[in-house]
C-alpha atoms as a PDB file:
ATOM      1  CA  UNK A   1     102.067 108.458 103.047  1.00  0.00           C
ATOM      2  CA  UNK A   2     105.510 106.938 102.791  1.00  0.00           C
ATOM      3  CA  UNK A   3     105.119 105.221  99.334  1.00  0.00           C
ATOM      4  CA  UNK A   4     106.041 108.292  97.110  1.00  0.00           C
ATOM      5  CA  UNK A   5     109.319 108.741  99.037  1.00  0.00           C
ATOM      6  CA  UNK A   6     110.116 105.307  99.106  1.00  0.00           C
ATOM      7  CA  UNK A   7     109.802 105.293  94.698  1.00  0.00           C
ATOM      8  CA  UNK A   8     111.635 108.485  95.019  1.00  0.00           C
ATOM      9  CA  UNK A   9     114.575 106.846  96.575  1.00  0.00           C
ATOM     10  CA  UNK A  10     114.501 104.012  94.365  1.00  0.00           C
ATOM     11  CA  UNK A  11     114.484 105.968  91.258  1.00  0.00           C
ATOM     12  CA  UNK A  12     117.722 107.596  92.668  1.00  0.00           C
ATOM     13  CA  UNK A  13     119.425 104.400  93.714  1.00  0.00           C
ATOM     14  CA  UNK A  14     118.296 103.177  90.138  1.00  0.00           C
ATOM     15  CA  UNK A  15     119.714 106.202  88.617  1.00  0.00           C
ATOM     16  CA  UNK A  16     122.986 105.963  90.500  1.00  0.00           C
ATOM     17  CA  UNK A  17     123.712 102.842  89.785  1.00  0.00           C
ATOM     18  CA  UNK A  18     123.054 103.065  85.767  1.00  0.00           C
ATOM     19  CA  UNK A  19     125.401 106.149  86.306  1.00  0.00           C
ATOM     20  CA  UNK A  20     128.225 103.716  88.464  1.00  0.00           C
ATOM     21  CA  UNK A  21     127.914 100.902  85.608  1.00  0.00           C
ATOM     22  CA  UNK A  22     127.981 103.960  83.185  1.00  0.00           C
ATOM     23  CA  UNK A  23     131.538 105.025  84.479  1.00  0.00           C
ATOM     24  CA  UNK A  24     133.032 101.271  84.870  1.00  0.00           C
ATOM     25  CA  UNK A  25     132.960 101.030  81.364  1.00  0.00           C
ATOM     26  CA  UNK A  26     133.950 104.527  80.046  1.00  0.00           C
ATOM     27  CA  UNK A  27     137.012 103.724  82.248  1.00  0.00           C
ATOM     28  CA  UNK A  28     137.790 100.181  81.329  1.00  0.00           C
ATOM     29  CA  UNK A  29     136.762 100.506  77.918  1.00  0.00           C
ATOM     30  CA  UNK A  30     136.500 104.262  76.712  1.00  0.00           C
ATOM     31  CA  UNK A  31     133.545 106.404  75.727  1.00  0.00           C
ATOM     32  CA  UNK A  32     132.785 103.908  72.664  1.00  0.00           C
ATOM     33  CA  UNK A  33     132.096 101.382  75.040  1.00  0.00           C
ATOM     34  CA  UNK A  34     129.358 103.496  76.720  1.00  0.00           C
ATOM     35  CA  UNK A  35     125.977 102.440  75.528  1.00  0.00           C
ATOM     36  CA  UNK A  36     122.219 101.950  77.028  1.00  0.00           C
ATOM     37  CA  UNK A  37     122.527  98.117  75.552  1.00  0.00           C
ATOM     38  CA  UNK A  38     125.881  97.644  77.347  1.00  0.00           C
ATOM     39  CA  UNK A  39     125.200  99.068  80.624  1.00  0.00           C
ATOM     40  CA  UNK A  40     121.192  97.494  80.375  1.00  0.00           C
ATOM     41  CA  UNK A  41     123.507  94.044  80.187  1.00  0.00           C
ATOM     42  CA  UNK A  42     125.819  94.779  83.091  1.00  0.00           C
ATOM     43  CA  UNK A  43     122.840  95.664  85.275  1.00  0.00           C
ATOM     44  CA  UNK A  44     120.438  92.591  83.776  1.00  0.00           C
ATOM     45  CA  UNK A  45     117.936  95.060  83.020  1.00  0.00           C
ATOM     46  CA  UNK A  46     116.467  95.936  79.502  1.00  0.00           C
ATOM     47  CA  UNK A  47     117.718  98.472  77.256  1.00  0.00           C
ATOM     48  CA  UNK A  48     114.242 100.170  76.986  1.00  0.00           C
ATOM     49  CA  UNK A  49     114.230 100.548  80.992  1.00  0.00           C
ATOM     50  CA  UNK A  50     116.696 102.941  80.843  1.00  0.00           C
ATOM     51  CA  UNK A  51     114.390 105.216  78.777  1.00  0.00           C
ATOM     52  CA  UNK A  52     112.602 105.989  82.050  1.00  0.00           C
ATOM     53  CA  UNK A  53     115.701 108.248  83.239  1.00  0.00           C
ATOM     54  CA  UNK A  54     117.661 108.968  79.794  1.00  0.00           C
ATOM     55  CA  UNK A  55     115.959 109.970  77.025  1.00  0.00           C
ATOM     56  CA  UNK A  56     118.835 108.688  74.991  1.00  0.00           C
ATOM     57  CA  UNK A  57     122.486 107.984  75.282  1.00  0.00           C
ATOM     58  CA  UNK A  58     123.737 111.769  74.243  1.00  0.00           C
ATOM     59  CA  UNK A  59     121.672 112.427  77.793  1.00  0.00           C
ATOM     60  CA  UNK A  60     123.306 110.106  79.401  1.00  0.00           C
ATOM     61  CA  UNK A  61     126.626 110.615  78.259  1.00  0.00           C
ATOM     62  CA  UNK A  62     126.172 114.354  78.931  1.00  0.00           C
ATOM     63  CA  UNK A  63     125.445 113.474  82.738  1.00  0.00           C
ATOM     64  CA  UNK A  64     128.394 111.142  83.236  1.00  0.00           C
ATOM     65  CA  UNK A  65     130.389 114.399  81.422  1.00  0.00           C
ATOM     66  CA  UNK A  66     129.138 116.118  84.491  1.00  0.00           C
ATOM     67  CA  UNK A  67     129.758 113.631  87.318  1.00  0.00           C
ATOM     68  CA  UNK A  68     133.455 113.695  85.613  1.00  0.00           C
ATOM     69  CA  UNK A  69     133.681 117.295  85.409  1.00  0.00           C
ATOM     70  CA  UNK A  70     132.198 117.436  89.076  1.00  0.00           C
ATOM     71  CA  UNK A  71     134.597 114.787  90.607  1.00  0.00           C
ATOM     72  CA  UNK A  72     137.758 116.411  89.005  1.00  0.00           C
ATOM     73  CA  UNK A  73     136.964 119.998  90.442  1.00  0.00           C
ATOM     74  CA  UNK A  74     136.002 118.778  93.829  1.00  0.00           C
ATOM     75  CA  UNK A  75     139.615 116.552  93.757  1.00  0.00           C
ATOM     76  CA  UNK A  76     141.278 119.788  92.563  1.00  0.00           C
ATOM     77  CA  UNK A  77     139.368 122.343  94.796  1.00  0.00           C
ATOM     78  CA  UNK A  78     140.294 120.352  98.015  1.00  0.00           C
ATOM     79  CA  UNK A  79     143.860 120.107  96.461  1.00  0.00           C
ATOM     80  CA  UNK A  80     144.524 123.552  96.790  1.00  0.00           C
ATOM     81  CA  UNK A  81     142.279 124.535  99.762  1.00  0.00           C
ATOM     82  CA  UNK A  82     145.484 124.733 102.426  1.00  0.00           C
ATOM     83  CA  UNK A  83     148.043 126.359  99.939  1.00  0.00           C
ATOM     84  CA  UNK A  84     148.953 129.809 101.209  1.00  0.00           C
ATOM     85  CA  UNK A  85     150.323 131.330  98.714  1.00  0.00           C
ATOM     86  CA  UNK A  86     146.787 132.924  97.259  1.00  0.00           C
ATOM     87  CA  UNK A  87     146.102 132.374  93.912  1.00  0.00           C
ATOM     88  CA  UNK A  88     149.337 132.255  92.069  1.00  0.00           C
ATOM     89  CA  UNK A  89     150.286 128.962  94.117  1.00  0.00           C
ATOM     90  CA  UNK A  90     146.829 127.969  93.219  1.00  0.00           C
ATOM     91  CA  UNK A  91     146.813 128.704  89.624  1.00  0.00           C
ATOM     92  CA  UNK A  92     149.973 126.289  89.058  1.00  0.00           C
ATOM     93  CA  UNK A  93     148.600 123.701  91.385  1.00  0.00           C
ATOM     94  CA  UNK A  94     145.655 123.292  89.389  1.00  0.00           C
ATOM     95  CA  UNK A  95     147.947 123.097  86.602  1.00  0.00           C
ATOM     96  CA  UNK A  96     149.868 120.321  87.800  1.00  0.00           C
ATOM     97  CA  UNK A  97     146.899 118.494  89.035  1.00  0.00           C
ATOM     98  CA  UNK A  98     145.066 118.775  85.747  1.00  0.00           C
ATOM     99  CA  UNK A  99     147.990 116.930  83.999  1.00  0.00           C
ATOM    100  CA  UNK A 100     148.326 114.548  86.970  1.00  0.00           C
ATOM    101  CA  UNK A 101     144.120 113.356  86.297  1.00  0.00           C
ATOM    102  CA  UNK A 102     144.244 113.540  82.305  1.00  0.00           C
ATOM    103  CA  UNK A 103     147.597 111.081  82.563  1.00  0.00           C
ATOM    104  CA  UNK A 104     145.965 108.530  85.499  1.00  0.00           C
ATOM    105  CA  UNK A 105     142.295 108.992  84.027  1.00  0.00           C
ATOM    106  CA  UNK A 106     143.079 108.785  80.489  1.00  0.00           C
ATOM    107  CA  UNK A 107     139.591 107.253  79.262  1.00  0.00           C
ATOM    108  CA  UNK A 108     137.917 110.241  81.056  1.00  0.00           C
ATOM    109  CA  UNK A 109     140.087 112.960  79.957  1.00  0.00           C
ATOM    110  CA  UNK A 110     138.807 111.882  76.609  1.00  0.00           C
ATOM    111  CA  UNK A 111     135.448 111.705  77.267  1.00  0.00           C
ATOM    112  CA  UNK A 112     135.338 115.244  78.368  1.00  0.00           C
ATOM    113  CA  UNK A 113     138.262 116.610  77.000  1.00  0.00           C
ATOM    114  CA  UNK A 114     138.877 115.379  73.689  1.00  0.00           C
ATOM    115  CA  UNK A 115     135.507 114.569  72.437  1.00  0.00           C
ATOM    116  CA  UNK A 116     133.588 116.603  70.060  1.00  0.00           C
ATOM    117  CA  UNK A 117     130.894 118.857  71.988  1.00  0.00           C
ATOM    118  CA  UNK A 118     128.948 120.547  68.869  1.00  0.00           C
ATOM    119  CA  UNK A 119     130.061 121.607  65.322  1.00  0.00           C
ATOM    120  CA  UNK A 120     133.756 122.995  64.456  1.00  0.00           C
ATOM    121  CA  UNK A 121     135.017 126.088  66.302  1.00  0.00           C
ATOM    122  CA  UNK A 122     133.600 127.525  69.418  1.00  0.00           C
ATOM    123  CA  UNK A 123     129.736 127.728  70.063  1.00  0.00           C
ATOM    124  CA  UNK A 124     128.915 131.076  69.476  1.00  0.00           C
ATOM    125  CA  UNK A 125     125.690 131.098  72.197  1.00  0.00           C
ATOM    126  CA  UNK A 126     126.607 133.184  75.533  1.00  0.00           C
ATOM    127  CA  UNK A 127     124.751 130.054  77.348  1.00  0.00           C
ATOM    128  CA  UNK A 128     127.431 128.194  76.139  1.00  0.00           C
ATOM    129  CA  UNK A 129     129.660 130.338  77.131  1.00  0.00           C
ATOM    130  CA  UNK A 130     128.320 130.433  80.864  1.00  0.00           C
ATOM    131  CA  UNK A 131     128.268 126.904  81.172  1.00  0.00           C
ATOM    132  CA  UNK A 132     132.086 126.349  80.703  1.00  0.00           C
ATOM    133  CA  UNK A 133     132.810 129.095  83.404  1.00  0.00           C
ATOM    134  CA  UNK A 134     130.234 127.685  86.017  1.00  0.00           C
ATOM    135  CA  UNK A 135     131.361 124.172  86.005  1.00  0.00           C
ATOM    136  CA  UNK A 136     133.353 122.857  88.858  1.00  0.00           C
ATOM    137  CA  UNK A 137     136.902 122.516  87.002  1.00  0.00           C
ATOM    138  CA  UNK A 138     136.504 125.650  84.926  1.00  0.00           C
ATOM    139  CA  UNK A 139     135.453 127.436  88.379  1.00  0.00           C
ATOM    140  CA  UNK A 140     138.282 126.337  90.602  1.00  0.00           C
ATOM    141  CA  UNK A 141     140.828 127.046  87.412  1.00  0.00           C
ATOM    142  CA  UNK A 142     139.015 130.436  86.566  1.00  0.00           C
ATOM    143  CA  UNK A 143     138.784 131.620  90.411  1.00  0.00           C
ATOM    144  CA  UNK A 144     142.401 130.870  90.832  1.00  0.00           C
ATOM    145  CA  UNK A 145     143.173 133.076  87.637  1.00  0.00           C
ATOM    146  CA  UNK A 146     140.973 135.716  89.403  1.00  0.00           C
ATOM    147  CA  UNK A 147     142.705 136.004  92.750  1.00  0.00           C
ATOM    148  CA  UNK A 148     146.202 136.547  90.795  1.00  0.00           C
ATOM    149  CA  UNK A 149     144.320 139.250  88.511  1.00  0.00           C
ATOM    150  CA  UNK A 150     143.476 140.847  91.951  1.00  0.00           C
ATOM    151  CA  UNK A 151     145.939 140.086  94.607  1.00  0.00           C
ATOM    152  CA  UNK A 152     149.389 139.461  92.188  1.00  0.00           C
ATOM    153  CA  UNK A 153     151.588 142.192  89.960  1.00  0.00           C
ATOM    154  CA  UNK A 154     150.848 140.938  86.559  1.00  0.00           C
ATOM    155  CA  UNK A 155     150.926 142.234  83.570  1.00  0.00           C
ATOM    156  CA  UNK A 156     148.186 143.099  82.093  1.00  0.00           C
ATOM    157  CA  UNK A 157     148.157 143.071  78.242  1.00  0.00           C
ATOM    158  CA  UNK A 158     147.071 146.163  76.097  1.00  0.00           C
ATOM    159  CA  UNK A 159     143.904 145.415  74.487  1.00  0.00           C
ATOM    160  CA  UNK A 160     145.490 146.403  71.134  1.00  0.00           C
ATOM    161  CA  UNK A 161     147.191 143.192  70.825  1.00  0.00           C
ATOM    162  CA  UNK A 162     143.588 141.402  70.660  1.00  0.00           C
ATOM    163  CA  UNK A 163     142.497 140.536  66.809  1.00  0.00           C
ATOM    164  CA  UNK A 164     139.519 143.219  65.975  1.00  0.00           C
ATOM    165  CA  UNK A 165     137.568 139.914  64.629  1.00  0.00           C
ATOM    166  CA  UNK A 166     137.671 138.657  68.251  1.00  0.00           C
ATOM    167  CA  UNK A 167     136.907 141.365  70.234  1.00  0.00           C
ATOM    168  CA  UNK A 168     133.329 140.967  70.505  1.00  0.00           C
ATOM    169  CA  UNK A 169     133.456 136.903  71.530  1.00  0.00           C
ATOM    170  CA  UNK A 170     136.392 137.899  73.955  1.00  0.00           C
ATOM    171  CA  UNK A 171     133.728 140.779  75.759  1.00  0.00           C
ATOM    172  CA  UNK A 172     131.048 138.682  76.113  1.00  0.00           C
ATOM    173  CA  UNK A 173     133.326 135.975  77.681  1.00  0.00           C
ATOM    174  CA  UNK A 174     134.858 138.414  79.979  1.00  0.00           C
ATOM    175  CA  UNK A 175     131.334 139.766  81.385  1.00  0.00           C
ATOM    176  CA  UNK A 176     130.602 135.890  81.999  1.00  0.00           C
ATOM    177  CA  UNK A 177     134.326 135.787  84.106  1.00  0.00           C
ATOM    178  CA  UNK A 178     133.257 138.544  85.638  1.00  0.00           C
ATOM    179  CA  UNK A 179     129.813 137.681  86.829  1.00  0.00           C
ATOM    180  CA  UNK A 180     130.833 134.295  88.200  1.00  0.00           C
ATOM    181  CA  UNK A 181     134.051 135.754  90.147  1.00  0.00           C
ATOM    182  CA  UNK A 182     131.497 138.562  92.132  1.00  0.00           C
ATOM    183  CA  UNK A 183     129.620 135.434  92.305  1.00  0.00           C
ATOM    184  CA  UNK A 184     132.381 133.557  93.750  1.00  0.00           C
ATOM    185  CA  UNK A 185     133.311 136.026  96.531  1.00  0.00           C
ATOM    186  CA  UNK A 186     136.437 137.333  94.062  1.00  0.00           C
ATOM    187  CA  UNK A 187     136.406 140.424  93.509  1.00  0.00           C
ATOM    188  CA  UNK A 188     138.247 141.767  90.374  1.00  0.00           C
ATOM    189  CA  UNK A 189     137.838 144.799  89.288  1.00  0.00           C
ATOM    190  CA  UNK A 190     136.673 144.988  85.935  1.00  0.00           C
ATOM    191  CA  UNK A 191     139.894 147.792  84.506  1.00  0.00           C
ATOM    192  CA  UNK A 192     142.102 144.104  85.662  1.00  0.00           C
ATOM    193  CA  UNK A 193     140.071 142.168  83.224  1.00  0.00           C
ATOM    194  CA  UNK A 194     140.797 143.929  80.043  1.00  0.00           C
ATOM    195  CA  UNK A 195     140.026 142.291  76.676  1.00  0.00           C
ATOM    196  CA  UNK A 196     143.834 141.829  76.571  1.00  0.00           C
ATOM    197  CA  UNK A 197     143.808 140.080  79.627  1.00  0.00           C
ATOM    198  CA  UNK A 198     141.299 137.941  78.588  1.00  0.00           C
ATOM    199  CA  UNK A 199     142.817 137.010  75.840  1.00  0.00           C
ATOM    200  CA  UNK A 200     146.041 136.247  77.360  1.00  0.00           C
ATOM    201  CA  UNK A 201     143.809 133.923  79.931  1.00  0.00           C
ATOM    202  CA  UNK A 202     142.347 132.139  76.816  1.00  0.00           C
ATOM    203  CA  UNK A 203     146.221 132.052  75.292  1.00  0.00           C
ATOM    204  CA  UNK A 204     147.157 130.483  78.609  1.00  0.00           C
ATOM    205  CA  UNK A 205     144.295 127.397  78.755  1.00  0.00           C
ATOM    206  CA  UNK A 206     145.493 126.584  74.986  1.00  0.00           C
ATOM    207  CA  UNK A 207     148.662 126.008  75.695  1.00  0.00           C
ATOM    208  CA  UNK A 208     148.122 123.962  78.908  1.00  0.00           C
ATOM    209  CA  UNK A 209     145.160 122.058  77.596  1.00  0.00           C
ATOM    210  CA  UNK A 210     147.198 121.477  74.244  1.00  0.00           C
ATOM    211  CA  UNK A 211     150.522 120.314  76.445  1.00  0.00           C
ATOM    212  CA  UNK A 212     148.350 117.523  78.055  1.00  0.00           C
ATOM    213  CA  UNK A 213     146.396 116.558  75.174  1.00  0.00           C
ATOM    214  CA  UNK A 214     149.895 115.690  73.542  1.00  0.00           C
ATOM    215  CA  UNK A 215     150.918 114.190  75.975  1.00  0.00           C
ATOM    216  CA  UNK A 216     148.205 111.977  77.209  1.00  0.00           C
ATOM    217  CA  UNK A 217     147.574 110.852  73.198  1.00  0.00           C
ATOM    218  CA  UNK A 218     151.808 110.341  72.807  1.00  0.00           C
ATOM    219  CA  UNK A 219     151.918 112.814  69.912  1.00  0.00           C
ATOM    220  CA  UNK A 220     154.583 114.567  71.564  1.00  0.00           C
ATOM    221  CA  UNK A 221     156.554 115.478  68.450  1.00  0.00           C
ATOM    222  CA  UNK A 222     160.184 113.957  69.263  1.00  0.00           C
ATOM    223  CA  UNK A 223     160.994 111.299  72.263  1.00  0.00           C
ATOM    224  CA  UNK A 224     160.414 113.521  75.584  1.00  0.00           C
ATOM    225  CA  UNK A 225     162.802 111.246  78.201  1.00  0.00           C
ATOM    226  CA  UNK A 226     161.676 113.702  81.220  1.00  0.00           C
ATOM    227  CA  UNK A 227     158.300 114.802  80.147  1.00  0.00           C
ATOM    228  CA  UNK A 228     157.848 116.297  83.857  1.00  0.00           C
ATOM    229  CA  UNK A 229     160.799 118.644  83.466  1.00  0.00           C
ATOM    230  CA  UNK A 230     158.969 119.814  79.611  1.00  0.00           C
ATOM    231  CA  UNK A 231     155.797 120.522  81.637  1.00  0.00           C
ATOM    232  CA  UNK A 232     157.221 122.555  84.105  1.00  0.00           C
ATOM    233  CA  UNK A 233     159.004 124.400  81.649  1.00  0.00           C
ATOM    234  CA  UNK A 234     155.828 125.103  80.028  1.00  0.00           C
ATOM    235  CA  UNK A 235     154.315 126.223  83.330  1.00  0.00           C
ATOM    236  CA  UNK A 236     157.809 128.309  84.466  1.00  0.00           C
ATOM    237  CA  UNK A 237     157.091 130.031  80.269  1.00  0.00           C
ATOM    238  CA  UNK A 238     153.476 130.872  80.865  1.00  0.00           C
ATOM    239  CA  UNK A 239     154.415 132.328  84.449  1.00  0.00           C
ATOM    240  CA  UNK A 240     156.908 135.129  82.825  1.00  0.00           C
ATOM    241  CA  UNK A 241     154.949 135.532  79.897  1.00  0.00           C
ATOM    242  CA  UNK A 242     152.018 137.436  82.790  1.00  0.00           C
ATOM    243  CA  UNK A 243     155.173 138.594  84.915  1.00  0.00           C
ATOM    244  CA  UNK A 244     154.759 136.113  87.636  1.00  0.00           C
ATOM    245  CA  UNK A 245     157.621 134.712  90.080  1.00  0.00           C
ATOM    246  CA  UNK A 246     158.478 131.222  88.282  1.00  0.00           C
ATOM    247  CA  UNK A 247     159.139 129.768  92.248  1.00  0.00           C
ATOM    248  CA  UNK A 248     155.940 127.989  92.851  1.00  0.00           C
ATOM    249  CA  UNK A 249     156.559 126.426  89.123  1.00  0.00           C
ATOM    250  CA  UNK A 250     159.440 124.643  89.231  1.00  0.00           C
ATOM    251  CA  UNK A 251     159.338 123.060  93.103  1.00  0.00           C
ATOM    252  CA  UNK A 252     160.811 120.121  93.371  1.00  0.00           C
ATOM    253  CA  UNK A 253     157.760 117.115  92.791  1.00  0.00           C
END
């Protein structure tokens, strides 16, 4: 009676450890250095074996993406769990701590930051779409966004200043925010969320996830001597740019 459970749990052990070998080489040697040969050699199993729980290495690349994803929304989400303020304190918190992972966990900010994920542009399939929203960073950043759209006095963008051509992507996205905020316990109500609004939230991940890319790569275009003063400039622009107090921003670190 006991046998199934006991190949159960060695299948998981298995599984974790391929997935533990997996992530001691994407951090000592970056995503290259990721294969089913490489890890089969670390764990003095053969390559073939690994079939049995990957059904190649884009499978299991896409799971460590996940465990990444998973660990850097839990650090995040217990981050900001005492913070008072609501979700403006939050917002910038997350913020901060998304630059403060992407600089100390370089080769896994690239893995699931700055590698390619499908063809150029954005994936036009609403599943697609879902899935960014539901995962444990976008989540934490996204619900954060949501309590300021209901609790703070922003300001909330006309939708005129969206780009007809976008309109229809920038719906669709917005019904996804929506359903996994109700989800969430957040309620926004759904006049907050314009199109405009959206669109300003999309304006303000850019501009943060471009600010860290930079600067995690060095492509900063001149010598930055203080680069934590230039990020909290950014953060102190994007707050008055939705009419939010800059004090949270610029604390002292």
């Amino acid at each position: 009676m006991n046998r199934p459970v006991r190949r159960g749990r060695e299948r998981a052990a298995t599984d974790r450890e391929i997935r533990q070998t997996a992530r001691a080489l994407l951090v000592e040697h970056g995503p290259e250095a990721v294969t089913l040969r490489a890890i089969a050699r670390e764990l003095g199993i053969t390559a073939p074996a690994l079939y049995r729980y990957y059904g190649s290495r884009d499978d299991l690349i896409e799971h460590l993406r996940i465990d990444v994803i998973s660990d850097l929304g839990d650090e995040l989400a217990t981050e900001i769990a005492d913070l008072r303020n609501g979700g403006t304190q939050q917002l910038f918190a997350i913020c901060k701590g998304f630059r403060r992972w992407a600089l100390t966990h370089t080769k896994e900010f690239t893995l699931v930051f700055a590698s390619p994920t499908g063809g150029v542009g954005s994936a036009p399939s609403s599943v697609a779409t879902l899935k960014q929203v539901t995962e444990p960073f976008g989540r934490v950043f996204l619900l954060a966004a949501g309590q300021v759209l209901a609790e703070a006095d922003v300001a909330l963008p006309a939708d005129d200043v969206v780009p007809t051509e976008l309109r229809e992507d920038l719906a669709a996205y917005r019904d996804s925010l929506l359903a996994v905020m109700a989800d969430s316990g957040v309620s926004v109500p759904a006049e907050r969320l314009t199109l405009g609004t959206t669109y300003l939230m999309m304006q303000f991940w850019a501009r943060l996830y471009g600010h860290v890319t930079l600067e995690v790569f060095g492509n900063y275009p001149i010598p930055v001597s203080k680069p934590d003063a230039l990020f909290d400039a950014l953060l102190a622009d994007l707050a008055r740019e939705i009419g939010l107090d800059t004090g949270p921003v610029t604390e002292p670190r």
